[in-house]
C-alpha atoms as a PDB file:
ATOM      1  CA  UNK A   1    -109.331 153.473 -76.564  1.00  0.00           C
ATOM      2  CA  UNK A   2    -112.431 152.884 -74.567  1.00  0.00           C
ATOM      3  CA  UNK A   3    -113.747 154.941 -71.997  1.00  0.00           C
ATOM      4  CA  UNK A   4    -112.055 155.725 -68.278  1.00  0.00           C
ATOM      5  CA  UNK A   5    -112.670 153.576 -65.273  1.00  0.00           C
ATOM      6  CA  UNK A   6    -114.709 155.196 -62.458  1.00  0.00           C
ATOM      7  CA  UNK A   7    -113.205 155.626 -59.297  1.00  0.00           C
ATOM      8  CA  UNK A   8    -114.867 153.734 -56.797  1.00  0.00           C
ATOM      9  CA  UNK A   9    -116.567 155.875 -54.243  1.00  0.00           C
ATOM     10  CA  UNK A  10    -115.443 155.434 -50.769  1.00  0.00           C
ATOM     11  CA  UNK A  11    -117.525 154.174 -48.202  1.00  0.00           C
ATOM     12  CA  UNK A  12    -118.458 156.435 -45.862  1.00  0.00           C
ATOM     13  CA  UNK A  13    -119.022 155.860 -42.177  1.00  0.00           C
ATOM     14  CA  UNK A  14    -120.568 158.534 -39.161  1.00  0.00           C
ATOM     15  CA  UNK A  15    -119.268 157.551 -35.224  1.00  0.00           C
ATOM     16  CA  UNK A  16    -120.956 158.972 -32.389  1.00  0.00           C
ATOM     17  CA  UNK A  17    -120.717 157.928 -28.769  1.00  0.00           C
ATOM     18  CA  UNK A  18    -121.890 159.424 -25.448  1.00  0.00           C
ATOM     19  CA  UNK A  19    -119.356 159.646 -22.171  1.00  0.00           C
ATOM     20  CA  UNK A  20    -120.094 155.667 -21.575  1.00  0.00           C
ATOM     21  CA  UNK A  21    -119.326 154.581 -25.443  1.00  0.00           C
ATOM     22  CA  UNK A  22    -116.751 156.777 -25.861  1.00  0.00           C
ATOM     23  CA  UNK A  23    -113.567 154.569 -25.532  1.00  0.00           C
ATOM     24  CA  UNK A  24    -115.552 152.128 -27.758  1.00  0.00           C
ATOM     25  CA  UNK A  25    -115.774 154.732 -30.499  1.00  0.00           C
ATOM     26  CA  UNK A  26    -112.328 155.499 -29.900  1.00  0.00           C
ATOM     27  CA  UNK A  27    -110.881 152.355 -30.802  1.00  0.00           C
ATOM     28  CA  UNK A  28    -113.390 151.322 -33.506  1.00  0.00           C
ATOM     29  CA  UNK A  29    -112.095 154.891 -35.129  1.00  0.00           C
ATOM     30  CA  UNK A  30    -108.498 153.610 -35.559  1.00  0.00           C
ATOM     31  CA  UNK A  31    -109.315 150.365 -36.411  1.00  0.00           C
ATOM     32  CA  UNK A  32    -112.074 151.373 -39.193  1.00  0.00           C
ATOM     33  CA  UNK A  33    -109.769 153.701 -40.944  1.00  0.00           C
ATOM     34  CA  UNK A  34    -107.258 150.886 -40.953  1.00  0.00           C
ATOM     35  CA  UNK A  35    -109.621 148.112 -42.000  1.00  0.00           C
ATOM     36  CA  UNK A  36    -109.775 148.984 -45.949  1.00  0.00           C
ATOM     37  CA  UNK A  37    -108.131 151.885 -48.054  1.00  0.00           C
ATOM     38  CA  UNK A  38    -110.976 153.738 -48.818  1.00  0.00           C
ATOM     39  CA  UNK A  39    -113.277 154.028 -46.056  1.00  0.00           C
ATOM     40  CA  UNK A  40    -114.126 157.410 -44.521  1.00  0.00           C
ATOM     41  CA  UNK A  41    -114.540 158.180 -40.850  1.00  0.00           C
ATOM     42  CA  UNK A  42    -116.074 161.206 -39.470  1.00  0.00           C
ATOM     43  CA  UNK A  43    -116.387 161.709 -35.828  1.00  0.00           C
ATOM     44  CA  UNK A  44    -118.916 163.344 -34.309  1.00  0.00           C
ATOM     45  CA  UNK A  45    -118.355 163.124 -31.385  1.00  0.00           C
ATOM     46  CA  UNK A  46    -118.457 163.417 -27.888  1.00  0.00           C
ATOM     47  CA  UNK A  47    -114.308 163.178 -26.908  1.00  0.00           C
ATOM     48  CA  UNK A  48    -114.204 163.015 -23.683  1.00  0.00           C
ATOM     49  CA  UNK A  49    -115.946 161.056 -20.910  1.00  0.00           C
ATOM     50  CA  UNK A  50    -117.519 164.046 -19.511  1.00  0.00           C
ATOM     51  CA  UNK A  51    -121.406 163.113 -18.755  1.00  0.00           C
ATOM     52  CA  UNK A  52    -123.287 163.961 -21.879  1.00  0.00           C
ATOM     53  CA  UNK A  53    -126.179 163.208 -23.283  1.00  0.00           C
ATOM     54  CA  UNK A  54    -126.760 160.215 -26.013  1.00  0.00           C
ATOM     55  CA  UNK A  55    -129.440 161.405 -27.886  1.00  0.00           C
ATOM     56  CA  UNK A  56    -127.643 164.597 -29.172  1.00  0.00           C
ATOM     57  CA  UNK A  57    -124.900 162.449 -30.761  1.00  0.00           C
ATOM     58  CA  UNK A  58    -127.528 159.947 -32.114  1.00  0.00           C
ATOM     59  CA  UNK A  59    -129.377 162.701 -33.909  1.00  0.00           C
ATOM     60  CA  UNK A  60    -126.078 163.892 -35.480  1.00  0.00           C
ATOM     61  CA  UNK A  61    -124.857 160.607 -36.814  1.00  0.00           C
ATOM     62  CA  UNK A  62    -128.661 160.186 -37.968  1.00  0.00           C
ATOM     63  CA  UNK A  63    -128.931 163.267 -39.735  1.00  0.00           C
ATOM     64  CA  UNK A  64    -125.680 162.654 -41.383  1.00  0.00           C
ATOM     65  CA  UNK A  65    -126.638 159.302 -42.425  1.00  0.00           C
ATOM     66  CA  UNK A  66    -130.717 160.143 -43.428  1.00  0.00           C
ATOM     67  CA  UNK A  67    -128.817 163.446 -45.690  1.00  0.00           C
ATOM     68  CA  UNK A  68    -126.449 160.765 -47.636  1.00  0.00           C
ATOM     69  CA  UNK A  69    -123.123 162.501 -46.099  1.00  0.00           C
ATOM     70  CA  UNK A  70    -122.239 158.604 -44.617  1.00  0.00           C
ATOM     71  CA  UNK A  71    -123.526 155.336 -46.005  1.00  0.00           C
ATOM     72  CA  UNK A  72    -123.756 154.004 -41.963  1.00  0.00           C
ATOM     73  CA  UNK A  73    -123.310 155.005 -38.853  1.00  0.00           C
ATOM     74  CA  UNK A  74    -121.735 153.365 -35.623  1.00  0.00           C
ATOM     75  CA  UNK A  75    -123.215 154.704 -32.577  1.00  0.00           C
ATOM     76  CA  UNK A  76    -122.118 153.579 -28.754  1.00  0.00           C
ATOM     77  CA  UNK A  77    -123.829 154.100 -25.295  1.00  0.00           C
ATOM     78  CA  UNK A  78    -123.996 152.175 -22.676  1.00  0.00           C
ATOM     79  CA  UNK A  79    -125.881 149.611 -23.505  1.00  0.00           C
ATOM     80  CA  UNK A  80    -126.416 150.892 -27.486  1.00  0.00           C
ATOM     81  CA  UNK A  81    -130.341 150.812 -26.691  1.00  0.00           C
ATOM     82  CA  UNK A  82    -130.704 154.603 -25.871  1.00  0.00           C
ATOM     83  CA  UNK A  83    -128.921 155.373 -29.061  1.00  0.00           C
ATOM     84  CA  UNK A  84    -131.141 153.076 -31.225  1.00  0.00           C
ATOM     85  CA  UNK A  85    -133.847 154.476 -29.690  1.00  0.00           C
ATOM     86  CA  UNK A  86    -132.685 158.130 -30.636  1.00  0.00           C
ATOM     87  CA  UNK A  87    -131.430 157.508 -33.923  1.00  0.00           C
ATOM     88  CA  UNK A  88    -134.633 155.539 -35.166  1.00  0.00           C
ATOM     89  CA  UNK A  89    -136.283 158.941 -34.598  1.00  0.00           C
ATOM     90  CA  UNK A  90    -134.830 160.287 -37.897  1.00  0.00           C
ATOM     91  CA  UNK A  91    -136.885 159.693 -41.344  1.00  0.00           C
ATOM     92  CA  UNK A  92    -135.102 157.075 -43.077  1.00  0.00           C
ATOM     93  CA  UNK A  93    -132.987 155.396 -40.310  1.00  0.00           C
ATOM     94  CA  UNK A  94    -132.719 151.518 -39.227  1.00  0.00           C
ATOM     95  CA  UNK A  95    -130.617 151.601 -36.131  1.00  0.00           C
ATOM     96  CA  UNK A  96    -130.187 147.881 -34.987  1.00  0.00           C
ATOM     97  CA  UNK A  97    -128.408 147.244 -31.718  1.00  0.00           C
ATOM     98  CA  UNK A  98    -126.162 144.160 -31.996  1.00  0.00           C
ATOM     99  CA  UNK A  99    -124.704 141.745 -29.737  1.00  0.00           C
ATOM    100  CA  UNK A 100    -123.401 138.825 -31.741  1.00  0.00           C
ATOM    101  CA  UNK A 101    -122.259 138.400 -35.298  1.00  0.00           C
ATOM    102  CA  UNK A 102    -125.702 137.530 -36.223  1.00  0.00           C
ATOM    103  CA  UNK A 103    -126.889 140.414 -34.944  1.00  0.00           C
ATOM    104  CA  UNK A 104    -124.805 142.208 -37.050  1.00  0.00           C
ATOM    105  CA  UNK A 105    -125.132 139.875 -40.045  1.00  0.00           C
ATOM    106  CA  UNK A 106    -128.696 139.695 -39.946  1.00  0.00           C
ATOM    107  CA  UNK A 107    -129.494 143.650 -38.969  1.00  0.00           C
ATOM    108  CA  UNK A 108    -127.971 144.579 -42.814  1.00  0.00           C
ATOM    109  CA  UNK A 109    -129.002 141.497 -44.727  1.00  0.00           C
ATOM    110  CA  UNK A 110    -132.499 141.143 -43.594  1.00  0.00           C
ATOM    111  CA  UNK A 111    -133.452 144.493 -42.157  1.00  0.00           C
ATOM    112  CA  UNK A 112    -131.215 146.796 -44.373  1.00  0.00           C
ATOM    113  CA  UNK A 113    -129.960 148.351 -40.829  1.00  0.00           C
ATOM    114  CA  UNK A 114    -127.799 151.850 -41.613  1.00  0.00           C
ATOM    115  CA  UNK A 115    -126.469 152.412 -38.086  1.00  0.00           C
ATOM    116  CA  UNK A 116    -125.012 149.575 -35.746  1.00  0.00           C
ATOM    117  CA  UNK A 117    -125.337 150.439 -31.906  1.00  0.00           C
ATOM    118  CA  UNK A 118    -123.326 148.978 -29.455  1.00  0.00           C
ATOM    119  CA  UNK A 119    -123.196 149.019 -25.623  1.00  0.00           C
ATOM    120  CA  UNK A 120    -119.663 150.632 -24.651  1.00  0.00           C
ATOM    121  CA  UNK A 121    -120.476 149.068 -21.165  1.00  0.00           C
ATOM    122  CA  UNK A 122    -121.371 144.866 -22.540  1.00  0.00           C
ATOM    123  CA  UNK A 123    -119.194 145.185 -25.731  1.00  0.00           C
ATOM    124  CA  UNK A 124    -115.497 144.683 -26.022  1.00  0.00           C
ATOM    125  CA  UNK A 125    -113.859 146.544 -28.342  1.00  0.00           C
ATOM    126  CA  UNK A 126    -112.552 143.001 -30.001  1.00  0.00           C
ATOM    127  CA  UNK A 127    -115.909 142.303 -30.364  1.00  0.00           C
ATOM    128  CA  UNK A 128    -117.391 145.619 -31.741  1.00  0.00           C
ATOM    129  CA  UNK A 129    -114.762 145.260 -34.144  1.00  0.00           C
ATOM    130  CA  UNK A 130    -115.820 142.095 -35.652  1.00  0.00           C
ATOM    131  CA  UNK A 131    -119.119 142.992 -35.676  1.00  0.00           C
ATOM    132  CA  UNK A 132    -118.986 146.204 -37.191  1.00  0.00           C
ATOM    133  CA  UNK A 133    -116.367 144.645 -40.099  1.00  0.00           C
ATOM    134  CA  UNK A 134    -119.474 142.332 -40.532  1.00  0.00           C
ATOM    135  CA  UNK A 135    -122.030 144.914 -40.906  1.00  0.00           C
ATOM    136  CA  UNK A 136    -120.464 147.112 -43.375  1.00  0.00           C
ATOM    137  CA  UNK A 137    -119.465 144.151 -45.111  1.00  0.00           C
ATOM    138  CA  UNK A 138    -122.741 142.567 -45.584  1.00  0.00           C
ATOM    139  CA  UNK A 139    -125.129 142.987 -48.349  1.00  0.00           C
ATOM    140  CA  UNK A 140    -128.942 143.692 -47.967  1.00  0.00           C
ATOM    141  CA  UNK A 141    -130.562 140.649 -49.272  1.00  0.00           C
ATOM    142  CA  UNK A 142    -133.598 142.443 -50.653  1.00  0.00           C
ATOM    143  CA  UNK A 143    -136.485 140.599 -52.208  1.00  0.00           C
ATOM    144  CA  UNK A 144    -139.349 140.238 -49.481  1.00  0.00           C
ATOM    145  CA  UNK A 145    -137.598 141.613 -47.425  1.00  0.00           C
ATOM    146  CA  UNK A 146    -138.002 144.851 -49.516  1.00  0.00           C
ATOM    147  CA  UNK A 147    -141.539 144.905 -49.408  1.00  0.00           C
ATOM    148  CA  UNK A 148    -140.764 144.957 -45.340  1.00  0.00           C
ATOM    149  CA  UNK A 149    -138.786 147.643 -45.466  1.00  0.00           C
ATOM    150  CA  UNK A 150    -141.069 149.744 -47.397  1.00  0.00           C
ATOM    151  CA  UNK A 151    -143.623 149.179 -44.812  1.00  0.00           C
ATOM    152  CA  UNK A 152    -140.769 150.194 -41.836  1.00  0.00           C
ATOM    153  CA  UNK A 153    -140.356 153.273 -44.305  1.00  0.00           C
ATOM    154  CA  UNK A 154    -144.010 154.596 -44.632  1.00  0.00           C
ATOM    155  CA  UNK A 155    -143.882 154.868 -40.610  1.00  0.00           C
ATOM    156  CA  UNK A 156    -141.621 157.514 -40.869  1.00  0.00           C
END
């Protein structure tokens, strides 16, 4: 008899959204812990549309993400620039703000991205949901684009 199979780990993904991305987040929620048996969401935040402000939800999903609790995060803003901005503050973190499936495509293949931004004001949530199914679902390509990514990482 030979030895057990390993489980495989599920995939673990951090949301965060200010008052403008928070519908976004909403509906990328259900739909993420629908897309594949498996995957685990944790919220953090904001729920409501009550003014707030995005860097404090950035930081969280960053720190999560930088501390291996999630593999990625999913942040949404407004326009998913102020919460790149925040986010790539924390040691360790790629935040990539993506507009088109080759954004997406492209942010993890090439750039080994960990958090996808979007804008909860310019992104549907049809399209956030197509782009985030291709980010988590693409592979970083590595090779010289390691050696890139080593130099993003001694910046930190």
């Amino acid at each position: 008899m030979g030895e057990p199979k390993e489980r495989a780990r599920k995939m673990r993904i951090a949301l965060g959204a200010d008052h403008a991305g928070h519908k976004l987040k909403e509906k990328l929620a259900a739909y993420l812990r629908k897309f594949r048996r498996g995957l685990l969401v944790s919220d953090f935040g904001t729920d409501s549309e009550e003014s707030c402000d995005y860097p404090d939800y950035a930081l969280k999903v960053a720190r999560a993400v930088s501390r291996g609790h999630a593999d990625y995060g999913i942040l949404a803003c407004g326009s998913g620039i102020g919460m790149a901005m925040a986010a790539n503050k924390v040691k360790g973190i790629r935040a990539a703000v993506a507009r088109d499936e080759r954004d997406a495509k492209m942010s993890r293949l090439h750039n080994n991205a960990n958090i996808l931004c979007f804008g909860g004001r310019r992104t549907s949530a049809k399209k956030a949901v197509k782009l985030a199914k291709i980010f988590i679902s693409t592979r970083f390509e590595g090779g010289r684009h390691s050696r890139r990514i080593r130099k993003i990482a001694k910046l930190d």
